[in-house]
N, C-alpha and C. Protein backbone atom coordinates (compact mmCIF):
# COMPACT_ATOMS: atom_id res chain seq x y z
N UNK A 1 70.40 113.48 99.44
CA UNK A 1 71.27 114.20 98.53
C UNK A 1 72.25 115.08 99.30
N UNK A 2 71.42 115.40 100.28
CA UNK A 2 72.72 116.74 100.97
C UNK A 2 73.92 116.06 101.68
N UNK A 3 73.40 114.82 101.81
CA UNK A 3 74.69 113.46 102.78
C UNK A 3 76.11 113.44 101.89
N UNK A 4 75.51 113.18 100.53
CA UNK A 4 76.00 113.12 99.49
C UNK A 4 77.22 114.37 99.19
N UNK A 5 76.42 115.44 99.13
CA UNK A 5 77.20 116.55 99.34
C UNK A 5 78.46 116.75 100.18
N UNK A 6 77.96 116.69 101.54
CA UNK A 6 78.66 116.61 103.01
C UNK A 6 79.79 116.14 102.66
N UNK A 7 79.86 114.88 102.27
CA UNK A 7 80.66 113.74 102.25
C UNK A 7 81.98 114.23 101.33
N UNK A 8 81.18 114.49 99.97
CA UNK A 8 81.94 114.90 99.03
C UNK A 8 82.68 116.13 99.58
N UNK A 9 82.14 117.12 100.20
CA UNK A 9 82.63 118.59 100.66
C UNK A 9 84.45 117.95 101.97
N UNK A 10 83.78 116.96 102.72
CA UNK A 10 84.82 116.29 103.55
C UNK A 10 86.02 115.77 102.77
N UNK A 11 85.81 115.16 101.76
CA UNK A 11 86.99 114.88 100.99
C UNK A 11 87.94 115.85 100.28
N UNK A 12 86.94 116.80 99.79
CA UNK A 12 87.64 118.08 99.23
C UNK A 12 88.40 118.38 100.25
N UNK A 13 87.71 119.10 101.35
CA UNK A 13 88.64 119.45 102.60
C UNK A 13 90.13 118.74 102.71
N UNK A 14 89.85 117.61 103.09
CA UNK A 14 91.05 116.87 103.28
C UNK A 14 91.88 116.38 102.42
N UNK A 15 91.67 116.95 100.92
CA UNK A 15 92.73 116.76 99.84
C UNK A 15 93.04 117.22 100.11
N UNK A 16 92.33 119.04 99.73
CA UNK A 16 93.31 120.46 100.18
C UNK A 16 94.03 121.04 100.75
N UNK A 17 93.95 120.08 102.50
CA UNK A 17 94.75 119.82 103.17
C UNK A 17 95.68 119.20 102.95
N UNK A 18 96.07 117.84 102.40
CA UNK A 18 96.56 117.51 102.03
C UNK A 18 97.92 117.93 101.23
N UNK A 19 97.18 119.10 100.44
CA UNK A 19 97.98 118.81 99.48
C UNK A 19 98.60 120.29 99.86
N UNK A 20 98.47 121.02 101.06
CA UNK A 20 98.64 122.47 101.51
C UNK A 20 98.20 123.38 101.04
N UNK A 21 96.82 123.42 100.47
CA UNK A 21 95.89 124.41 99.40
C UNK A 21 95.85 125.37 100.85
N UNK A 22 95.51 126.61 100.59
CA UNK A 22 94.50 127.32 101.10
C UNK A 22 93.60 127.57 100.39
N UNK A 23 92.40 127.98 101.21
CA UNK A 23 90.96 127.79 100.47
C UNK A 23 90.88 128.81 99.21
N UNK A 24 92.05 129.84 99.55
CA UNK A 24 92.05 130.92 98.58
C UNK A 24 92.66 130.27 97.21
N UNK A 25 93.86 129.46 97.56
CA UNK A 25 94.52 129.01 96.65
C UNK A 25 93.55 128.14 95.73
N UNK A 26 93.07 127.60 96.10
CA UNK A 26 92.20 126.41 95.90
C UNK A 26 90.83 126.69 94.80
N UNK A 27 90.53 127.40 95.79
CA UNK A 27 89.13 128.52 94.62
C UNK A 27 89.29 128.85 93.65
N UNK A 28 90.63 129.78 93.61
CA UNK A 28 91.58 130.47 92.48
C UNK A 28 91.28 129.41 91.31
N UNK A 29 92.45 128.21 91.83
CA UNK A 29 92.51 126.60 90.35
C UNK A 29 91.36 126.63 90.37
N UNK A 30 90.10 126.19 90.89
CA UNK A 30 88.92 125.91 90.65
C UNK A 30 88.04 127.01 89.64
N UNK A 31 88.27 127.98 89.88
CA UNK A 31 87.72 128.94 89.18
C UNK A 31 86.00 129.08 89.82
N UNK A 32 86.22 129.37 91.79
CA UNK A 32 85.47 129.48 92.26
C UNK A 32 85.53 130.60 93.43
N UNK A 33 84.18 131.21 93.91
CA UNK A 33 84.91 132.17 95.14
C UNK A 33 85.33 131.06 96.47
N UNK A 34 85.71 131.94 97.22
CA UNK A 34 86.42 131.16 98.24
C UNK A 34 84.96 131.03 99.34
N UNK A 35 84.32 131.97 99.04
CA UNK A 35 82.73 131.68 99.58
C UNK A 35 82.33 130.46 99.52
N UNK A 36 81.90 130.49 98.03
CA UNK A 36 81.52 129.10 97.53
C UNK A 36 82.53 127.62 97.73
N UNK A 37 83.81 127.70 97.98
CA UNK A 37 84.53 126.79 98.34
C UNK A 37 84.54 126.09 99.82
N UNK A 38 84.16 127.12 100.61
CA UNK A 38 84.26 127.14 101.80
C UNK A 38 82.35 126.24 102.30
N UNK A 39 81.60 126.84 101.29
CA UNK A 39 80.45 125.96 101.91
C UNK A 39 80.18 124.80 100.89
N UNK A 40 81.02 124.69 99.68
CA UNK A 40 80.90 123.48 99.71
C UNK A 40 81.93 122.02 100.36
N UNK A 41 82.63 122.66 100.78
CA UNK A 41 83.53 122.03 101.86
C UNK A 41 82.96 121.74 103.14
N UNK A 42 81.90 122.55 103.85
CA UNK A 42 81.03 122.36 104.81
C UNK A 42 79.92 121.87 104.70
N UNK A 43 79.17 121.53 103.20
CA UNK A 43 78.38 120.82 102.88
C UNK A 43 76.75 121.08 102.88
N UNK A 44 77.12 122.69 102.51
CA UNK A 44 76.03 123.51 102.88
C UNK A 44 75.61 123.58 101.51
N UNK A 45 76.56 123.89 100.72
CA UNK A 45 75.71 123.94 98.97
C UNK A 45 76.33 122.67 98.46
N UNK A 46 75.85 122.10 97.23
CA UNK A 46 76.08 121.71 96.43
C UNK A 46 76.82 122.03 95.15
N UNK A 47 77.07 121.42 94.53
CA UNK A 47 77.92 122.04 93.29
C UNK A 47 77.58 120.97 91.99
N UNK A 48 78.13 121.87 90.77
CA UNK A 48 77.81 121.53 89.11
C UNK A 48 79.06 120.56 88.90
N UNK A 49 78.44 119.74 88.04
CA UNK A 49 79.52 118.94 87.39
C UNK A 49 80.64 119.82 86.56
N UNK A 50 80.52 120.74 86.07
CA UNK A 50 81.77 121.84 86.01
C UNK A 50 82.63 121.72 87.22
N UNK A 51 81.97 122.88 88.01
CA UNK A 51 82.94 123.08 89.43
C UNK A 51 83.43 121.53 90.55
N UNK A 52 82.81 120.14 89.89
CA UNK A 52 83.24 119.35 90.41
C UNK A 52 84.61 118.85 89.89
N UNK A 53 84.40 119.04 88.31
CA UNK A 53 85.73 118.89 87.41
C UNK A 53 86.80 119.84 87.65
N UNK A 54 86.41 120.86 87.80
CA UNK A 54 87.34 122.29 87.73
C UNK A 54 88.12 121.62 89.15
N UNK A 55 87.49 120.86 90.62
CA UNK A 55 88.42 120.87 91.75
C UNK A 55 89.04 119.40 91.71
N UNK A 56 88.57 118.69 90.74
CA UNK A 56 89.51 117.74 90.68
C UNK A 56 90.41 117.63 90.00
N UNK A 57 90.08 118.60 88.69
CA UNK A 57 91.74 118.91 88.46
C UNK A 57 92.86 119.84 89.23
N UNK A 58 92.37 120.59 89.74
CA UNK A 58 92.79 121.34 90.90
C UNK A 58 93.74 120.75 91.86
N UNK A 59 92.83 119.40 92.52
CA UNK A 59 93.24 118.73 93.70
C UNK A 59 93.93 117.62 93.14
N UNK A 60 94.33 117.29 91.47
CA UNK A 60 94.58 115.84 91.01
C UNK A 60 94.08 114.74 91.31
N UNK A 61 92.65 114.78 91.58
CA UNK A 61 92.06 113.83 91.77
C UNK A 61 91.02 113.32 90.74
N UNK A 62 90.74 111.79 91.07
CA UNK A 62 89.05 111.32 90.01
C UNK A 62 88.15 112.10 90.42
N UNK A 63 87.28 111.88 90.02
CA UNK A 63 85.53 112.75 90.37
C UNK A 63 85.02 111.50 91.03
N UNK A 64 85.10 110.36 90.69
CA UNK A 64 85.13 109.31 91.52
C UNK A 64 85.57 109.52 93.19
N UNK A 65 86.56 109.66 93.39
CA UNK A 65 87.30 109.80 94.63
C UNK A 65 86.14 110.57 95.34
N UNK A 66 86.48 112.27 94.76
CA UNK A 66 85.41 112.54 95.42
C UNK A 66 84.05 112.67 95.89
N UNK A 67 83.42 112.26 94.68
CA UNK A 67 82.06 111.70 94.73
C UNK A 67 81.60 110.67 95.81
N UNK A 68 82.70 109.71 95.65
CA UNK A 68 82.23 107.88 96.27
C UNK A 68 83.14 107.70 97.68
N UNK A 69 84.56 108.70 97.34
CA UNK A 69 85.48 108.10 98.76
C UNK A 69 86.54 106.68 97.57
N UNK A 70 86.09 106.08 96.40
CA UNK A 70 86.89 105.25 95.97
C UNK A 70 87.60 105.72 94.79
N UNK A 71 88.68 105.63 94.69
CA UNK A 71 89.86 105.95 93.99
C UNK A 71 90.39 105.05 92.77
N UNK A 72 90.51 105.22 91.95
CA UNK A 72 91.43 104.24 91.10
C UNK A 72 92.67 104.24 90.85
N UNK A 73 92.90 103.36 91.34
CA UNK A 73 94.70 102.98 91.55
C UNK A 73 95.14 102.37 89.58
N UNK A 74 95.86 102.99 89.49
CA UNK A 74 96.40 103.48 88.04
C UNK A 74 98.18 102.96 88.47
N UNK A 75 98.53 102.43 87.94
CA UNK A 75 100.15 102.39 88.51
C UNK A 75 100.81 102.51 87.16
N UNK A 76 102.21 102.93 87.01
CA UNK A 76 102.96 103.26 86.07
C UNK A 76 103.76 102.17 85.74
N UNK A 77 103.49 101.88 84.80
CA UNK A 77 104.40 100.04 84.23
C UNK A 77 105.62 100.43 84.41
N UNK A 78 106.23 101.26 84.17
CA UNK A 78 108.22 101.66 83.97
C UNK A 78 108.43 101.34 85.58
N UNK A 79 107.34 102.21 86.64
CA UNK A 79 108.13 101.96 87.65
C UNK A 79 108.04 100.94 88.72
N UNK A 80 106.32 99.97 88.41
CA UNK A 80 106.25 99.08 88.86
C UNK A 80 107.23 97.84 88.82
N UNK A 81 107.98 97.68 87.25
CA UNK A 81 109.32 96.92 86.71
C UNK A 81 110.46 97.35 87.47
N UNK A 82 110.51 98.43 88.07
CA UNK A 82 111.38 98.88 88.95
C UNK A 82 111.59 98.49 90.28
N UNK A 83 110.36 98.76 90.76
CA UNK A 83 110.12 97.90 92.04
C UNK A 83 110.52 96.51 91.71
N UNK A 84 109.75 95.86 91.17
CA UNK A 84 110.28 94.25 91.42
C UNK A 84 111.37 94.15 91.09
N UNK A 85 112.27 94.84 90.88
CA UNK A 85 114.00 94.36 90.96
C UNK A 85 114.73 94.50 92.32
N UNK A 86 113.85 94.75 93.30
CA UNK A 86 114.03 94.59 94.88
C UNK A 86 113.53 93.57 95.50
N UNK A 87 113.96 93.15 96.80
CA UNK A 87 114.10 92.22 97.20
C UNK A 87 112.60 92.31 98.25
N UNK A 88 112.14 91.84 98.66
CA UNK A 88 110.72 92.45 99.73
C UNK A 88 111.60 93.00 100.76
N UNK A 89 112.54 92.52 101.51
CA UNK A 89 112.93 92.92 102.69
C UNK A 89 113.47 95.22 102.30
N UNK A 90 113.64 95.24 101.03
CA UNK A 90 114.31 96.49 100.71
C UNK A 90 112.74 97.18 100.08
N UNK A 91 111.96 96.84 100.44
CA UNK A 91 110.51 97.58 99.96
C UNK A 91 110.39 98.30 101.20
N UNK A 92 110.83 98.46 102.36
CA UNK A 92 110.21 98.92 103.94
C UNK A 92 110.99 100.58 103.29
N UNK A 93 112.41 100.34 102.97
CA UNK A 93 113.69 100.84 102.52
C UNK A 93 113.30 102.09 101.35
N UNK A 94 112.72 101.31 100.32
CA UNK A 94 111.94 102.12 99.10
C UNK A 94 110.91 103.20 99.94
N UNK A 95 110.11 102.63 100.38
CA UNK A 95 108.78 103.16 100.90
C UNK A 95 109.18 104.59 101.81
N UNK A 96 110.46 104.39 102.22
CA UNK A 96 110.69 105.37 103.33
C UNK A 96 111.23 106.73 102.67
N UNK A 97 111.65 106.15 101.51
CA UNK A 97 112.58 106.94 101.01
C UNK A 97 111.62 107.65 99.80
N UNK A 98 110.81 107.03 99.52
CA UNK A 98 110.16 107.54 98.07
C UNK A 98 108.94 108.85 99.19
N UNK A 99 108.33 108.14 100.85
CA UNK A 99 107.54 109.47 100.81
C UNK A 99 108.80 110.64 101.69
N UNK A 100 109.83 110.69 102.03
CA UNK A 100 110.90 111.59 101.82
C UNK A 100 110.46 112.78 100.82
N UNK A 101 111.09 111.68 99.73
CA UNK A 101 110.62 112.45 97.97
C UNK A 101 109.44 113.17 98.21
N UNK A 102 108.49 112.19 98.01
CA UNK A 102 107.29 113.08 98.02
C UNK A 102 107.18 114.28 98.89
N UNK A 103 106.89 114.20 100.13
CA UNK A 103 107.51 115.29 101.00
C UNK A 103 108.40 116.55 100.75
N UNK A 104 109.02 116.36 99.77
CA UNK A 104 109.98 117.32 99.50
C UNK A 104 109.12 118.21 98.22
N UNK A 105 108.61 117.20 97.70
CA UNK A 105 108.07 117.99 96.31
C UNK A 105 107.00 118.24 96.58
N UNK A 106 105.78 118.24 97.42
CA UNK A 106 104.76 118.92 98.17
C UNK A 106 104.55 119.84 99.10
């Protein structure tokens, strides 16, 4: 069970990172201390299916993701129809430019 934990605590970490949380920031959305954030990120405590929900909405993630490591890929029909009006060679082109975007808005 505590592997379990660990694991899950590693993913948190590296959303938060991700996503430029500080642990303070992070706790805050969660509606946790930064104590408790900090060891379940190190994989020292465990946590409630509350405070698992509370950081995945937090982090925009499944409970899946962080539970298992697997994700569900969800794609948006408007913009998948979008994409295929490109050519493959202009997908390298898209790709570069859309994490730009992203980048900018994170």
């Amino acid at each position: 069970m505590i592997n379990i934990y660990k694991k899950a605590g590693e993913r948190i970490f590296l959303t938060r990172s991700m996503r430029g949380y500080t642990r303070e920031t992070l706790a805050e959305l969660a509606e946790i201390s930064t104590k408790f954030l900090y060891e379940i990120e190190t994989g020292r405590k465990g946590f409630s299916a509350l405070v698992l929900y509370n950081l995945c909405n937090a982090l925009d993630v499944d409970c899946d993701y962080i539970m298992t490591g697997k994700q569900k890929i969800t794609y948006d029909k408007n913009v998948m129809m979008m994409l295929e009006l490109f050519d493959e060679d202009k997908t390298e082109q898209i790709s570069r430019i859309l994490k730009a975007i992203y980048a900018l808005l994170n």
